[in-house]
PDB file of N, CA and C in Angstrom:
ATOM      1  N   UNK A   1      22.431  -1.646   4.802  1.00  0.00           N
ATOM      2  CA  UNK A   1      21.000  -1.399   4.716  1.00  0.00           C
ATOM      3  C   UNK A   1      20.546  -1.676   3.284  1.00  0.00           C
ATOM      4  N   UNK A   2      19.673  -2.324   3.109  1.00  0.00           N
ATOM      5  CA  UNK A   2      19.222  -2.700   1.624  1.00  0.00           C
ATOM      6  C   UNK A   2      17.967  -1.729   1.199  1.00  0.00           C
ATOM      7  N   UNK A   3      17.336  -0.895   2.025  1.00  0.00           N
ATOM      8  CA  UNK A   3      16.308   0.051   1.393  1.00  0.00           C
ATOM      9  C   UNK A   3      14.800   0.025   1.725  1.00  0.00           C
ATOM     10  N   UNK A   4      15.194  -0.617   2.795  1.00  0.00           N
ATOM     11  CA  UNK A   4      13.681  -1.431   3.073  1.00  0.00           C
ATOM     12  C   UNK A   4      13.541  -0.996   4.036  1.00  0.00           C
ATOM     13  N   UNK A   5      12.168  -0.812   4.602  1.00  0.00           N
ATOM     14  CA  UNK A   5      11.835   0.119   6.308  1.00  0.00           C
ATOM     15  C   UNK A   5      10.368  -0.721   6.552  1.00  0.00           C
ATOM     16  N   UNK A   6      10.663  -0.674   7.946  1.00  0.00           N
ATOM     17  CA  UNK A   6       9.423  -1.544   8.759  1.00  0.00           C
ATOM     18  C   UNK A   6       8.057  -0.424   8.424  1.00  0.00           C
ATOM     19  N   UNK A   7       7.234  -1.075   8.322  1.00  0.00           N
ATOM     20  CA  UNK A   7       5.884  -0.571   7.627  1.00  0.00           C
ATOM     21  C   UNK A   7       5.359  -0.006   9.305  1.00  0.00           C
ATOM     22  N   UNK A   8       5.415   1.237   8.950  1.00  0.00           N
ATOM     23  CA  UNK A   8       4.561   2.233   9.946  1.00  0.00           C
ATOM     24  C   UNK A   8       3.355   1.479  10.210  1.00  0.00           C
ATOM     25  N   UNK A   9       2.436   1.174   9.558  1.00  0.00           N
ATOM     26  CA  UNK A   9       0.905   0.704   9.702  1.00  0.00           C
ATOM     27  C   UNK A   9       0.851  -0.349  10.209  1.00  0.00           C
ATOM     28  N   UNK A  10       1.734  -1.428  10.430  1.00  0.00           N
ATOM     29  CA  UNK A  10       2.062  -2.505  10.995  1.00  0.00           C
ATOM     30  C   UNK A  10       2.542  -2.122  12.540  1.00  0.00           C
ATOM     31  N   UNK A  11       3.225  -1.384  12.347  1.00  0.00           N
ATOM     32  CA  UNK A  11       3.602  -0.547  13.569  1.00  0.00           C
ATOM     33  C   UNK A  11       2.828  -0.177  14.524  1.00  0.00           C
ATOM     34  N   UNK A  12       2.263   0.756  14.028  1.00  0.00           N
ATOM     35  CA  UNK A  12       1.200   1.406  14.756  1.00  0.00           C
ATOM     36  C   UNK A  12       0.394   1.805  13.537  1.00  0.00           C
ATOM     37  N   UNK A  13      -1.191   0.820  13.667  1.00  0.00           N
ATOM     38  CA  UNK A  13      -2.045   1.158  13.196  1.00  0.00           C
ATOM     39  C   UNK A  13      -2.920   2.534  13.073  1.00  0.00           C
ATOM     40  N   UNK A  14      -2.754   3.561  13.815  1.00  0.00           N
ATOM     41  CA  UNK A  14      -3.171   4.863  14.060  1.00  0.00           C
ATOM     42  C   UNK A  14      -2.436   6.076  13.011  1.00  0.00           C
ATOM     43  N   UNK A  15      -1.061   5.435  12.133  1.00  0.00           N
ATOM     44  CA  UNK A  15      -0.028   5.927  11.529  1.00  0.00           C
ATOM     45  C   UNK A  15      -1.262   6.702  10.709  1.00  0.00           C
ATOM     46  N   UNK A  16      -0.512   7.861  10.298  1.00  0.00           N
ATOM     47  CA  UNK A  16      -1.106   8.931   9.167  1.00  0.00           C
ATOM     48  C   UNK A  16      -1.208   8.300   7.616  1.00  0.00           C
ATOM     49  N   UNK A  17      -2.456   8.241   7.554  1.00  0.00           N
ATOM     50  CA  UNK A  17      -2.430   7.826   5.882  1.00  0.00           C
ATOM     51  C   UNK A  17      -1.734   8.726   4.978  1.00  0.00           C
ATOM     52  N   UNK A  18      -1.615   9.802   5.516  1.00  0.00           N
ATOM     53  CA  UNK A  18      -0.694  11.068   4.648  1.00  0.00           C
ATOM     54  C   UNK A  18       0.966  10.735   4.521  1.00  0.00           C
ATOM     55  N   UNK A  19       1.649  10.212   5.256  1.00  0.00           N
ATOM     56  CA  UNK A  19       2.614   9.602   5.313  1.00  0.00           C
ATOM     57  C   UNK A  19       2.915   8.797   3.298  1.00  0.00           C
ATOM     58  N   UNK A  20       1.914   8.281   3.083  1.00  0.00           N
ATOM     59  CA  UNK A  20       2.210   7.451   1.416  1.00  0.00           C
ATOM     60  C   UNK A  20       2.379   8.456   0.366  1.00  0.00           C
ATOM     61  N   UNK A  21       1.834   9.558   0.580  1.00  0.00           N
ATOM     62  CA  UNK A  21       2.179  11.075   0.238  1.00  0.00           C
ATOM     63  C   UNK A  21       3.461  11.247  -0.382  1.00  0.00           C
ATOM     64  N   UNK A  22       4.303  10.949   0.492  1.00  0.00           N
ATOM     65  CA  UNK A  22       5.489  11.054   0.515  1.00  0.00           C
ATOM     66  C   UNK A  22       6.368  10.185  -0.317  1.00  0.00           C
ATOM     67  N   UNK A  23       5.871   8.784  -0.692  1.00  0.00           N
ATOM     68  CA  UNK A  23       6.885   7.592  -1.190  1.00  0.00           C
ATOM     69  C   UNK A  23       6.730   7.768  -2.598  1.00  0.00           C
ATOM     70  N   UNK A  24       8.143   7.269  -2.923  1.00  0.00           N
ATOM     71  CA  UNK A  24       8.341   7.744  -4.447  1.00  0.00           C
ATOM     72  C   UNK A  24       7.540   6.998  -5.241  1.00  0.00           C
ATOM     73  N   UNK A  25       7.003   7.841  -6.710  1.00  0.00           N
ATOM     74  CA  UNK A  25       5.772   6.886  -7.647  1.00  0.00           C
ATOM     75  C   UNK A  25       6.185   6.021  -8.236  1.00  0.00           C
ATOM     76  N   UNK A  26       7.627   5.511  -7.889  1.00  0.00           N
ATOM     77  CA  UNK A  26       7.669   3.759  -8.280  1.00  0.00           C
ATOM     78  C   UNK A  26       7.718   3.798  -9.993  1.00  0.00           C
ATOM     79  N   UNK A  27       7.909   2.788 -10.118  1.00  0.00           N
ATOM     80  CA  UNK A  27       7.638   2.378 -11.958  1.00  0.00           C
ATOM     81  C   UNK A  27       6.101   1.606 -12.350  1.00  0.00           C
ATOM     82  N   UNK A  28       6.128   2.441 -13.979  1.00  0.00           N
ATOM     83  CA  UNK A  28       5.241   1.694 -14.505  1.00  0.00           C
ATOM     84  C   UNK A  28       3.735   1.839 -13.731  1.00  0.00           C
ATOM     85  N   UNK A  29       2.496   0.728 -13.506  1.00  0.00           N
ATOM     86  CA  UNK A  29       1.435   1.108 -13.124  1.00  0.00           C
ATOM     87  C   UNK A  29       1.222   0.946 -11.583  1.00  0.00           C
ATOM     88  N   UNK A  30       2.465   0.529 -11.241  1.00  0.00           N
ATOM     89  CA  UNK A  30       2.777  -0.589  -9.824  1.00  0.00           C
ATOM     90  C   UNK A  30       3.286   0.304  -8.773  1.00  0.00           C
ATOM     91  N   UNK A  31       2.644   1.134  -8.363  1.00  0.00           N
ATOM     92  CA  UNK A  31       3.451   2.073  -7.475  1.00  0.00           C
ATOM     93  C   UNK A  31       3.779   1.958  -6.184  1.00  0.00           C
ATOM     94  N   UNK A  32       5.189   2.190  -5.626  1.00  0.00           N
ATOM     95  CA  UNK A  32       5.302   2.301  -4.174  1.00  0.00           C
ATOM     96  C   UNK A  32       4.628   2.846  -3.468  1.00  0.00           C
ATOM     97  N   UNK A  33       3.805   3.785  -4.352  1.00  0.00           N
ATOM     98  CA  UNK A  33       2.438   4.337  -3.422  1.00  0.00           C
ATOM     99  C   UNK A  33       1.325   3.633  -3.143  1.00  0.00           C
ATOM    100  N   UNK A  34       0.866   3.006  -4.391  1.00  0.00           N
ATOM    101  CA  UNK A  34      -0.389   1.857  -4.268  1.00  0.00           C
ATOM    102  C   UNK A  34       0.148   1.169  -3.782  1.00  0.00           C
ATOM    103  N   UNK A  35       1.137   0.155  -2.956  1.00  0.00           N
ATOM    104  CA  UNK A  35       1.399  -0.739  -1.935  1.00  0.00           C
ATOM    105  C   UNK A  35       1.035   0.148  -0.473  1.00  0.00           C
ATOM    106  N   UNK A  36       1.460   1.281  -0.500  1.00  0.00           N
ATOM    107  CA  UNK A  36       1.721   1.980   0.791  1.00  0.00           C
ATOM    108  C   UNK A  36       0.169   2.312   1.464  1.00  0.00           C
ATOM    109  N   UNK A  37      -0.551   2.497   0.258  1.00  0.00           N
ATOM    110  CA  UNK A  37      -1.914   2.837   0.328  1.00  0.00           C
ATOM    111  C   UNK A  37      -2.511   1.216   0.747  1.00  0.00           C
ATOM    112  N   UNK A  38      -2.344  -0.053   0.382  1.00  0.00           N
ATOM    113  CA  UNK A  38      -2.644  -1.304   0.668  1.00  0.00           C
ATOM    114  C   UNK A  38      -2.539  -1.675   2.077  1.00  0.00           C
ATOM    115  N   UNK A  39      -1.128  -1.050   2.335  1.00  0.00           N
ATOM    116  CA  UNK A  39      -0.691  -1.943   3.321  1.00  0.00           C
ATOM    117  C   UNK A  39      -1.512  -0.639   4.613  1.00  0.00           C
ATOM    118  N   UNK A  40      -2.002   0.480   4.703  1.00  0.00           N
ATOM    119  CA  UNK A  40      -2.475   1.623   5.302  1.00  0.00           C
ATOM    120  C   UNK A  40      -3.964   1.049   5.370  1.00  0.00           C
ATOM    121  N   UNK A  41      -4.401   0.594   4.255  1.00  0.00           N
ATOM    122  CA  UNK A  41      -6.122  -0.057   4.471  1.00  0.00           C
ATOM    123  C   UNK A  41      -6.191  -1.362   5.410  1.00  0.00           C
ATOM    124  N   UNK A  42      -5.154  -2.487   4.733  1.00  0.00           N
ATOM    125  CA  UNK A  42      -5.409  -3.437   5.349  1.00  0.00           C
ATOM    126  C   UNK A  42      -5.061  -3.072   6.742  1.00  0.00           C
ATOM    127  N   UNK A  43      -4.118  -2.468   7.247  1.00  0.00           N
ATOM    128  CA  UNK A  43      -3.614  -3.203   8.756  1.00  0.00           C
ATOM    129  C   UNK A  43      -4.502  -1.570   9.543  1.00  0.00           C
ATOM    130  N   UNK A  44      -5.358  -0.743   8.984  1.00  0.00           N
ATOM    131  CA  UNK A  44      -6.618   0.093   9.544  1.00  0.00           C
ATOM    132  C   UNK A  44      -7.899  -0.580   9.311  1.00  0.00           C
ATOM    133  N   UNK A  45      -7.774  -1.434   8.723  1.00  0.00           N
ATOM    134  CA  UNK A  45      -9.009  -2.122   8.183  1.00  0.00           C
ATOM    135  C   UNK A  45      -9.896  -1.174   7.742  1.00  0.00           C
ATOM    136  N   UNK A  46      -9.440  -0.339   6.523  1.00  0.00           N
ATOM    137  CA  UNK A  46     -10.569   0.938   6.071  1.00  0.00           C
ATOM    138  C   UNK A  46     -10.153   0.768   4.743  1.00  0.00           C
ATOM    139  N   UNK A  47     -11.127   0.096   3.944  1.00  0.00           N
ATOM    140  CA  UNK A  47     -11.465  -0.020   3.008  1.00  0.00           C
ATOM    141  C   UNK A  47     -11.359   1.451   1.766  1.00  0.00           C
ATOM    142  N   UNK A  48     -12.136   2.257   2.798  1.00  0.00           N
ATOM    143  CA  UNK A  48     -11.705   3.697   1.641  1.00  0.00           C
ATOM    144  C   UNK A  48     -10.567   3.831   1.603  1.00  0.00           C
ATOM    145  N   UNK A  49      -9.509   3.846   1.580  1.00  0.00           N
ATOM    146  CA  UNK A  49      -8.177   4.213   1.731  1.00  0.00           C
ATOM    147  C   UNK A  49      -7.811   3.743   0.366  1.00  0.00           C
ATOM    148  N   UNK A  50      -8.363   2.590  -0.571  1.00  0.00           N
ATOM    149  CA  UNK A  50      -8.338   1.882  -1.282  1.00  0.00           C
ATOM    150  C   UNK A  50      -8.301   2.635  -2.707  1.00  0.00           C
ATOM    151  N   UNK A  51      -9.263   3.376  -2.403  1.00  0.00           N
ATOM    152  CA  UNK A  51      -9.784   4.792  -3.347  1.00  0.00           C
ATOM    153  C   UNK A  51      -8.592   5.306  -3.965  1.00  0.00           C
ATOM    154  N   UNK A  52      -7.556   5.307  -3.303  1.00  0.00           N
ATOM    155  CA  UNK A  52      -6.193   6.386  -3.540  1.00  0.00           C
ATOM    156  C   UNK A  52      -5.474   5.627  -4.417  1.00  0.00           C
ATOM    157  N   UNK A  53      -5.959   4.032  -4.505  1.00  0.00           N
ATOM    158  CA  UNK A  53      -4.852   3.106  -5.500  1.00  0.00           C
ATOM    159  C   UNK A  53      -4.681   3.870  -6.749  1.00  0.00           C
ATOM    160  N   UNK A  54      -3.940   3.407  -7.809  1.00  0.00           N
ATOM    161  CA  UNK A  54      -4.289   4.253  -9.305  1.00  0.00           C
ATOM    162  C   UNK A  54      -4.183   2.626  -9.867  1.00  0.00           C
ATOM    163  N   UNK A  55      -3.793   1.300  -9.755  1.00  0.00           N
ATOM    164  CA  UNK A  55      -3.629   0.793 -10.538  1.00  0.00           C
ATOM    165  C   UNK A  55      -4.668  -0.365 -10.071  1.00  0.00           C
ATOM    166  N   UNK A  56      -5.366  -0.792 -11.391  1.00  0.00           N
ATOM    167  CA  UNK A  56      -7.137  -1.342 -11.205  1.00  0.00           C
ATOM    168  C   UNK A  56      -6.598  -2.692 -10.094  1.00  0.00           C
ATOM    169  N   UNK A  57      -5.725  -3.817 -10.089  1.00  0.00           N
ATOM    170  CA  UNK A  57      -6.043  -5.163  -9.849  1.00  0.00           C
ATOM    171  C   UNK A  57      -5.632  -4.781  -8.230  1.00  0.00           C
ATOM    172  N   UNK A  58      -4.722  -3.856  -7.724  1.00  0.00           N
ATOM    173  CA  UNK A  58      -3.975  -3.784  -6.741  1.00  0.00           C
ATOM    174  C   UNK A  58      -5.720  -2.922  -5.345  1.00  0.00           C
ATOM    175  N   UNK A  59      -6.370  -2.271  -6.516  1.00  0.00           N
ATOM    176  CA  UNK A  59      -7.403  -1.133  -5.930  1.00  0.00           C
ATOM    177  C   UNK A  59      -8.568  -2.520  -5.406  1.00  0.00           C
ATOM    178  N   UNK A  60      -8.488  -3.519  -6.210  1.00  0.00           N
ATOM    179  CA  UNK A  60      -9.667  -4.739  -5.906  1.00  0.00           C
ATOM    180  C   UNK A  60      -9.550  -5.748  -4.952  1.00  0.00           C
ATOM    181  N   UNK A  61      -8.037  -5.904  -5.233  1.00  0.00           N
ATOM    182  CA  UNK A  61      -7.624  -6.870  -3.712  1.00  0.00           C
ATOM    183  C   UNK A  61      -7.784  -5.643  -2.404  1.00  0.00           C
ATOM    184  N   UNK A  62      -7.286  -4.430  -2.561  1.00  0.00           N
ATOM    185  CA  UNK A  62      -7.078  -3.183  -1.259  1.00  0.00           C
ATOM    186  C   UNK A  62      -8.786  -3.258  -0.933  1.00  0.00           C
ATOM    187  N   UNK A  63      -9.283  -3.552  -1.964  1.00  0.00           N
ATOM    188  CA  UNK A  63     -11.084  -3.451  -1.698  1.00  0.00           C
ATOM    189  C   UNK A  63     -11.679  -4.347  -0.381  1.00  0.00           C
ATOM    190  N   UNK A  64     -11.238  -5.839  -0.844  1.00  0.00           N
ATOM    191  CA  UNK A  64     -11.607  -6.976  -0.193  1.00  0.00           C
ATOM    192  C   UNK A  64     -10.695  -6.727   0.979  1.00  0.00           C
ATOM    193  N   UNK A  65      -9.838  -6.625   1.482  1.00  0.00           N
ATOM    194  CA  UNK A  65      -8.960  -6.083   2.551  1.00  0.00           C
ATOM    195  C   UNK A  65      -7.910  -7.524   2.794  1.00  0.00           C
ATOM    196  N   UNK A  66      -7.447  -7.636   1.551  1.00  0.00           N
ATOM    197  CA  UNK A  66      -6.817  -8.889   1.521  1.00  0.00           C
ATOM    198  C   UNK A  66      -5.224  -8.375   1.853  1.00  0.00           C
ATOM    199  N   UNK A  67      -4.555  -9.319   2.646  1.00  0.00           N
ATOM    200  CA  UNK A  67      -3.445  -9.255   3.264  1.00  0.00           C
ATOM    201  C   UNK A  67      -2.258  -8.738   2.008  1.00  0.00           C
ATOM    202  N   UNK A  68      -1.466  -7.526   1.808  1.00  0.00           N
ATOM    203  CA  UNK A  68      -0.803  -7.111   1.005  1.00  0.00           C
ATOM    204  C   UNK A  68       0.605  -8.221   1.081  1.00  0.00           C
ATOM    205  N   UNK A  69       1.069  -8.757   1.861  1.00  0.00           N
ATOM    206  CA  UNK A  69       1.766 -10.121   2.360  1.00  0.00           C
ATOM    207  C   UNK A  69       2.119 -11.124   1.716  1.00  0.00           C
ATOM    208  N   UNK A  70       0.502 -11.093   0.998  1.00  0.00           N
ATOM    209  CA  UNK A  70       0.314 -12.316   0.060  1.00  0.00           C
ATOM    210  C   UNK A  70       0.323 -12.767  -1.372  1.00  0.00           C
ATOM    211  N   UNK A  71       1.136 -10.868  -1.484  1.00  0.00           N
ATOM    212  CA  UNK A  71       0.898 -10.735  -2.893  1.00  0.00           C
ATOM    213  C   UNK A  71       2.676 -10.035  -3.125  1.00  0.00           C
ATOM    214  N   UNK A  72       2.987 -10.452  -4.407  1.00  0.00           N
ATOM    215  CA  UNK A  72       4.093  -9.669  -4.748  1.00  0.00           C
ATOM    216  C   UNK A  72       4.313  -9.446  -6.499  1.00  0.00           C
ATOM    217  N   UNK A  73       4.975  -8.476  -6.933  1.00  0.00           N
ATOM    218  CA  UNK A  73       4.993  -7.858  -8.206  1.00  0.00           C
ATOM    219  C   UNK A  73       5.923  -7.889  -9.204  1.00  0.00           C
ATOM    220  N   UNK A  74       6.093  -8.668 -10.126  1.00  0.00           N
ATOM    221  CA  UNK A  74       7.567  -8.263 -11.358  1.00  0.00           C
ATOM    222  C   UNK A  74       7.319  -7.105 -11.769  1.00  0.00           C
ATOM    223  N   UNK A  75       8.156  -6.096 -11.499  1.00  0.00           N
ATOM    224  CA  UNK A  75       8.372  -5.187 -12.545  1.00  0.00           C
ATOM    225  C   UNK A  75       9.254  -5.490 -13.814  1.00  0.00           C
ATOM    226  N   UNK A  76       8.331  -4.880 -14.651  1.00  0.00           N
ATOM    227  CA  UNK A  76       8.757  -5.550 -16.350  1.00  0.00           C
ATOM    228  C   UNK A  76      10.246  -4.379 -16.460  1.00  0.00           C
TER     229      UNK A  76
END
């Protein structure tokens, strides 16, 4: 197993946004939470959800409801 789990929200769109609650705060400004929160807006298509990002560029794409898919991150 490499650490990786099928995205609930992809799953079943109805999944608890409270669920990202839970995922660890990641490094730096880039959090496993602000993805979790991305990938919870886009595939609900609810824009507020977006609100919960903390890091500015990740909160603007979650805005536009752009596919989280299409984007990926170096951590420094």
């Amino acid at each position: 197993m490499d650490g990786s789990c099928v995205n609930p929200f992809e799953v079943d769109p109805a999944a608890e946004v409270a669920l990202c609650e839970n995922v660890e705060p990641g490094y730096s400004n880039r959090t496993e939470r602000d993805w979790c929160y991305w990938y919870a807006a886009f595939h609900k298509k609810d824009a507020s959800i977006c609100a919960m990002i903390s890091w500015g560029t990740m909160k603007e794409k979650c805005q536009e409801l752009t596919d989280p898919d299409d984007y990926s991150v170096t951590l420094w």
